[in-house]
Protein backbone atom coordinates (compact mmCIF):
# COMPACT_ATOMS: atom_id res chain seq x y z
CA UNK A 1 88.99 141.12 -57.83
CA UNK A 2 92.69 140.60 -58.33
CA UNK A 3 96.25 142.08 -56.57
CA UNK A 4 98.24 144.03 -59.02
CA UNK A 5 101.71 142.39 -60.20
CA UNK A 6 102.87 144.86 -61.68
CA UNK A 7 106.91 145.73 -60.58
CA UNK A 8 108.63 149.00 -60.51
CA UNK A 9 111.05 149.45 -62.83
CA UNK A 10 114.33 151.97 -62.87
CA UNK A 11 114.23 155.10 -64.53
CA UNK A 12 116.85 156.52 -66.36
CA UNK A 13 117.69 158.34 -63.21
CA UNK A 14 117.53 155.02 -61.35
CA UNK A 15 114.47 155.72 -58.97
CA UNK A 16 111.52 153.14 -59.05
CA UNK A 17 108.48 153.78 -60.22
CA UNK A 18 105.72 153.96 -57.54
CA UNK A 19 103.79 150.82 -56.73
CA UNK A 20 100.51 150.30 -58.17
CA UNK A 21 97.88 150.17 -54.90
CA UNK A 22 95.95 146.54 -55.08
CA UNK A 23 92.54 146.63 -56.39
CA UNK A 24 91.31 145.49 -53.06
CA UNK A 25 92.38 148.05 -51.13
CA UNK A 26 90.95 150.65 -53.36
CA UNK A 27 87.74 149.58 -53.94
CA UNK A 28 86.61 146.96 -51.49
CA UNK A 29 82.49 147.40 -51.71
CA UNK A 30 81.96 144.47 -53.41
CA UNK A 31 80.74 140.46 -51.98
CA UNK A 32 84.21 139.16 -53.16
CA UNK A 33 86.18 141.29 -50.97
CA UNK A 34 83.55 143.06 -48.21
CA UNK A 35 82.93 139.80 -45.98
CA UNK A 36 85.33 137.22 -45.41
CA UNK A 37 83.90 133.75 -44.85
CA UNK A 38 86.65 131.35 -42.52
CA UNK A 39 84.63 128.41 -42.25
CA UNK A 40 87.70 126.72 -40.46
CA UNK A 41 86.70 128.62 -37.64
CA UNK A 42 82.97 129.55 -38.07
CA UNK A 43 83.30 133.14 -38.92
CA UNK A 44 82.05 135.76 -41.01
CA UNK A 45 84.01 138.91 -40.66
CA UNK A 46 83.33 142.23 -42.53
CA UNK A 47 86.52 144.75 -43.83
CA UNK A 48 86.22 146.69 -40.71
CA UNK A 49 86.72 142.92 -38.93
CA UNK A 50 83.21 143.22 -37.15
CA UNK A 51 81.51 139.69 -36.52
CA UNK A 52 78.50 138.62 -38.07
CA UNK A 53 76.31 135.70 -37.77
CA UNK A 54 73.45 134.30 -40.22
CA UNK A 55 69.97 134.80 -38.98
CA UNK A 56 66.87 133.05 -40.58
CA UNK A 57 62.85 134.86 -41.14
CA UNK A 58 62.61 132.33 -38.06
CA UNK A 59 64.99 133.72 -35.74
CA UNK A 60 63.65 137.27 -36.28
CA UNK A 61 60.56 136.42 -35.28
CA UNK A 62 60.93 133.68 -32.41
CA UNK A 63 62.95 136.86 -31.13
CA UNK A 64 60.08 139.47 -31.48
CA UNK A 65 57.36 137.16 -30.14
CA UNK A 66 59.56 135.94 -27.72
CA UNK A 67 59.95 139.69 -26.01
CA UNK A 68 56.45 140.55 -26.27
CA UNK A 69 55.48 137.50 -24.47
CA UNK A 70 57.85 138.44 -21.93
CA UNK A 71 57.41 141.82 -21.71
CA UNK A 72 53.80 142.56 -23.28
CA UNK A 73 53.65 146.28 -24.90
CA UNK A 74 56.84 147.31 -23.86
CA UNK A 75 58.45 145.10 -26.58
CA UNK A 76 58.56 147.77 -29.25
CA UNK A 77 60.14 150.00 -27.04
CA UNK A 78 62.92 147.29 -25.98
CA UNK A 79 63.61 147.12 -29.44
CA UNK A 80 63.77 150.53 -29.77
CA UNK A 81 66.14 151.37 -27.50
CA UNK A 82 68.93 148.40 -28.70
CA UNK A 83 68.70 150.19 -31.59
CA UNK A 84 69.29 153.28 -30.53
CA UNK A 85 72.13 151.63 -28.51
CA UNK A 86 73.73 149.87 -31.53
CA UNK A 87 73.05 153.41 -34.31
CA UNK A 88 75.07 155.44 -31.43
CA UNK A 89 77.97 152.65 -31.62
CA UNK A 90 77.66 152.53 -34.84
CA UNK A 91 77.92 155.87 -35.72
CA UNK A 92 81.16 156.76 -33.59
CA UNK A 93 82.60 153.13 -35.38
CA UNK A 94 81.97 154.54 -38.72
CA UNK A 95 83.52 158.07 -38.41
CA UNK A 96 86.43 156.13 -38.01
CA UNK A 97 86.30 154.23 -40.65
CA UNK A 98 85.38 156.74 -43.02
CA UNK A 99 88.07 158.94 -42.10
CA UNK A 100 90.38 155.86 -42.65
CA UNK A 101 89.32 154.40 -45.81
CA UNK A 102 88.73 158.13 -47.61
CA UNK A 103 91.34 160.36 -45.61
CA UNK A 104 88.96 162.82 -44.97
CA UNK A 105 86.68 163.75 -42.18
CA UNK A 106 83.49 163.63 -42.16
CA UNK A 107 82.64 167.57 -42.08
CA UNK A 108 84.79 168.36 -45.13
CA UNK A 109 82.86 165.57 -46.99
CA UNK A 110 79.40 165.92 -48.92
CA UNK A 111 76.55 164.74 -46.26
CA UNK A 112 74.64 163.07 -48.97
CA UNK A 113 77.68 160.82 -50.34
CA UNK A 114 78.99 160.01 -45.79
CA UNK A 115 75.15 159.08 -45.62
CA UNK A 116 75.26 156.68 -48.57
CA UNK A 117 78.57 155.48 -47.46
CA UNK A 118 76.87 154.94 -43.78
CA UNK A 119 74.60 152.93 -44.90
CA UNK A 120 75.60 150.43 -48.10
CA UNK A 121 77.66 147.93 -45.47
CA UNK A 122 73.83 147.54 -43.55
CA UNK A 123 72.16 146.64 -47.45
CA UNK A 124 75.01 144.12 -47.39
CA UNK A 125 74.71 142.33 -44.57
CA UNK A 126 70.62 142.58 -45.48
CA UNK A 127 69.22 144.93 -43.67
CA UNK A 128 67.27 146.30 -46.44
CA UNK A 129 68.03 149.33 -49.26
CA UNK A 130 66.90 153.11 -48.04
CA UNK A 131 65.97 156.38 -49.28
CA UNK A 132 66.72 159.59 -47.74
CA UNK A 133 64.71 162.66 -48.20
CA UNK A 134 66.26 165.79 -47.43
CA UNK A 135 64.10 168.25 -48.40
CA UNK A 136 62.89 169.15 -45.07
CA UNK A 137 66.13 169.48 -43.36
CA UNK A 138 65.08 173.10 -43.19
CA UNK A 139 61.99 172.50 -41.25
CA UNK A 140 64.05 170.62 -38.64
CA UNK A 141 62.60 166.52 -39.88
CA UNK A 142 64.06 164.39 -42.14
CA UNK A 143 62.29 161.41 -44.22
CA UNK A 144 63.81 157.62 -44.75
CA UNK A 145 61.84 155.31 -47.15
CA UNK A 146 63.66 151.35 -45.64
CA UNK A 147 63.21 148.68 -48.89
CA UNK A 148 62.87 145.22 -47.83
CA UNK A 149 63.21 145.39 -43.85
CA UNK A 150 64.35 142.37 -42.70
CA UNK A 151 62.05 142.35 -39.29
CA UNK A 152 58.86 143.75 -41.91
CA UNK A 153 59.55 141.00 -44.35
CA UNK A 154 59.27 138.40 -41.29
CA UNK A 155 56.39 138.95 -39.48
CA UNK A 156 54.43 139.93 -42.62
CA UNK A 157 51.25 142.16 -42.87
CA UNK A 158 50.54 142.12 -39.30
CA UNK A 159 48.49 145.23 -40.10
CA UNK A 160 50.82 147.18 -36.89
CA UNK A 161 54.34 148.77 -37.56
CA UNK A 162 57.13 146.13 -36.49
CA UNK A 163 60.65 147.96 -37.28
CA UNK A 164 61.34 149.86 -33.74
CA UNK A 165 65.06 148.25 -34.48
CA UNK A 166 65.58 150.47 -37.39
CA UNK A 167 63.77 153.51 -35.58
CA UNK A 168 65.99 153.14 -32.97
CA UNK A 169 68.97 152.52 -35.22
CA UNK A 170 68.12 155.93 -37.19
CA UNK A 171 67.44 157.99 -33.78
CA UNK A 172 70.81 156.66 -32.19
CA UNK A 173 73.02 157.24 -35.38
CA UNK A 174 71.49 160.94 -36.19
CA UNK A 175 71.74 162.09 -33.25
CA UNK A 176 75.64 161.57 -32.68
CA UNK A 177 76.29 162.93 -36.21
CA UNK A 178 74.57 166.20 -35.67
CA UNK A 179 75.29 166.25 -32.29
CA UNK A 180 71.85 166.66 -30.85
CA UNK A 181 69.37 164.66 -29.63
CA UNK A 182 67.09 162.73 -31.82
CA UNK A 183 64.05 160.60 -32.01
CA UNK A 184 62.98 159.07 -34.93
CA UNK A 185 59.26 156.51 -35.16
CA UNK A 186 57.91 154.70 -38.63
CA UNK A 187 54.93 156.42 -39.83
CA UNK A 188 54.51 153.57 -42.28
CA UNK A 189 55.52 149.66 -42.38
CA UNK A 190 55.66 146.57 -44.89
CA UNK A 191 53.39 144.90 -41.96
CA UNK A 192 50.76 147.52 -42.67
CA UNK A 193 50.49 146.14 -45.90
CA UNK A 194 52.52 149.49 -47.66
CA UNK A 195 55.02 148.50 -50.35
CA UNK A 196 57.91 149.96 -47.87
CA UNK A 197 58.68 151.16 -44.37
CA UNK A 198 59.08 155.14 -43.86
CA UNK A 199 60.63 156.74 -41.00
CA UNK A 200 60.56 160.13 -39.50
CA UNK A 201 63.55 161.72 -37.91
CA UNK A 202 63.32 165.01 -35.51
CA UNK A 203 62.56 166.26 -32.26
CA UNK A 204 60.92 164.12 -29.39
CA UNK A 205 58.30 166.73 -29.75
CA UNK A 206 57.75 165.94 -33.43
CA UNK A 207 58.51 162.42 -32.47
CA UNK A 208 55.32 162.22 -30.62
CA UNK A 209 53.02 164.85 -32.30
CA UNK A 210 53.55 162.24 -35.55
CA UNK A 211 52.95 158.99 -33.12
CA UNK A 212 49.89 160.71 -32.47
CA UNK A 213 48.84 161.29 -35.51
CA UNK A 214 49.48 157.84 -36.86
CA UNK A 215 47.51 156.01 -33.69
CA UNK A 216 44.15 158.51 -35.14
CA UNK A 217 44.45 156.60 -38.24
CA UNK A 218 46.98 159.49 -40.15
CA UNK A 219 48.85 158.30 -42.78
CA UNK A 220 52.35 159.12 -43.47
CA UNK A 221 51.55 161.75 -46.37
CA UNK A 222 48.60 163.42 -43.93
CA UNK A 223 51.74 163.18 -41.36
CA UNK A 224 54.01 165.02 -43.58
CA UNK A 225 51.50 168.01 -44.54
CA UNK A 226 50.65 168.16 -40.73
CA UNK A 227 54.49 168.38 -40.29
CA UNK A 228 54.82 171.00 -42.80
CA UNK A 229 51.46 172.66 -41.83
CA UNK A 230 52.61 172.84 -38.14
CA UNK A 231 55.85 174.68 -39.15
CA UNK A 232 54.30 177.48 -41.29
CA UNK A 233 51.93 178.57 -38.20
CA UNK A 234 54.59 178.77 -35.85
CA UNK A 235 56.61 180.62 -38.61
CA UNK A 236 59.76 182.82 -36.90
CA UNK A 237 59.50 180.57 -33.24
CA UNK A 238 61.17 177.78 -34.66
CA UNK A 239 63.26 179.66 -37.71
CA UNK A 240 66.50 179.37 -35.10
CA UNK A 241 65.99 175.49 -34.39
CA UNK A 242 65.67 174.60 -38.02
CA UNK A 243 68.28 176.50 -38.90
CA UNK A 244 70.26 174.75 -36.60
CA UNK A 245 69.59 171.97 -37.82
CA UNK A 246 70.08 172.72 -41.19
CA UNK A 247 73.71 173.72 -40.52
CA UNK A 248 74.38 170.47 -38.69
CA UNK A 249 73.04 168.26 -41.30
CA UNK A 250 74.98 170.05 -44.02
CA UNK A 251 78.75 170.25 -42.08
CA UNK A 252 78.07 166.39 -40.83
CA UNK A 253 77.42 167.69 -37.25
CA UNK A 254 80.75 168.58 -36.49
């Protein structure tokens, strides 16, 4: 990625031409220009200057056995609730940012393209590539298939879910863009021995209805049509709340 040397040059009316914008500051989602590594002072800084440190398979899960063996059960739920803590951050950080880098706020823009934009800085740093699944925005859930979690990938097939850090992460994030409150669980998990982590997104109610589900033995498909099924009985009752929902998700929340 290079700076642009070009020089304005006089008209025949003696005005300059304008002044070509650097590459970098037009498209800066790439590794040469995203992170900047000062090893002078032991630093890894990201465009929006945010600090970062490297973290090893180890460290990820010295931390995760570490709080269970401090705090038993309750460990997922820890984890759960930093996450929630650093996707509500995060969230109010990036409609900042957006607004900055693309001069437009995030209403006005398309929810599908803020999402994406949301999210490639976290496949960066390595927190794995996602999926988002919209098409049930109108029954009040949405659907996130995660691609090589970092906390799945490190414990391994455990045969339990692991990633209450992204659940948490998804919950706190959703629910200051649409501007209600959110819960979100995984229904499915690398440590389950599935090819990729799947999250649910919607109502505490929901929330727990799928938890439920998936302690019987459900699987995240059965979840879905129970989901699905669950909404058609209780047809006009919850027409108002999806609706809702359906007009937050597609104007950003605002």
């Amino acid at each position: 990625m290079t700076r642009s040397t070009h020089r304005p040059t006089a008209n025949r009316e003696g005005e300059g031409l304008l002044r070509l914008t650097p590459l970098s500051q037009v498209c800066h989602y790439s590794r040469h220009t995203y992170f900047k590594f000062d090893q002078s002072k032991g630093q890894i800084k990201d465009w929006n200057q945010h600090k970062f440190i490297l973290a090893s398979d180890d460290f990820i899960v010295s931390l995760l056995k570490g709080l269970e063996h401090e705090v038993g059960e309750a460990s997922g739920w820890l984890m759960y609730l930093i996450g929630k803590d650093w996707g509500t951050e995060d969230a109010q950080d990036f409609k900042i940012w957006f607004e900055r880098d693309y001069q437009l706020g995030i209403s006005k823009s398309s929810l599908k393209f803020a999402l994406e934009t949301w999210w490639w800085p976290l496949t960066a740093q390595g927190w794995g590539k996602w999926n988002i699944d919209l098409s049930s925005i109108r029954e009040g859930f949405i659907f996130i298939d995660l691609y090589d979690s970092a906390v799945a990938k490190s414990m391994g097939n455990i045969g339990k879910p692991v990633c209450f850090l992204y659940a948490g992460l998804l919950a706190g994030f959703f629910s200051v863009m649409l501007n209600r409150g959110l819960s979100s669980t995984e229904i499915q998990c690398y440590s389950m021995g599935n090819n990729f982590c799947r999250f649910l997104i919607g109502s505490e109610t929901r929330i727990k209805a799928a938890e439920f589900w998936l302690s019987s033995g459900a699987t995240a498909h059965e979840i879905e049509k129970k989901l699905l099924a669950e909404e058609d009985s209780n047809g006009s009752s919850n027409v108002s709340n999806s609706s809702n929902l359906n007009h937050s998700m597609n104007t950003g929340g605002m």
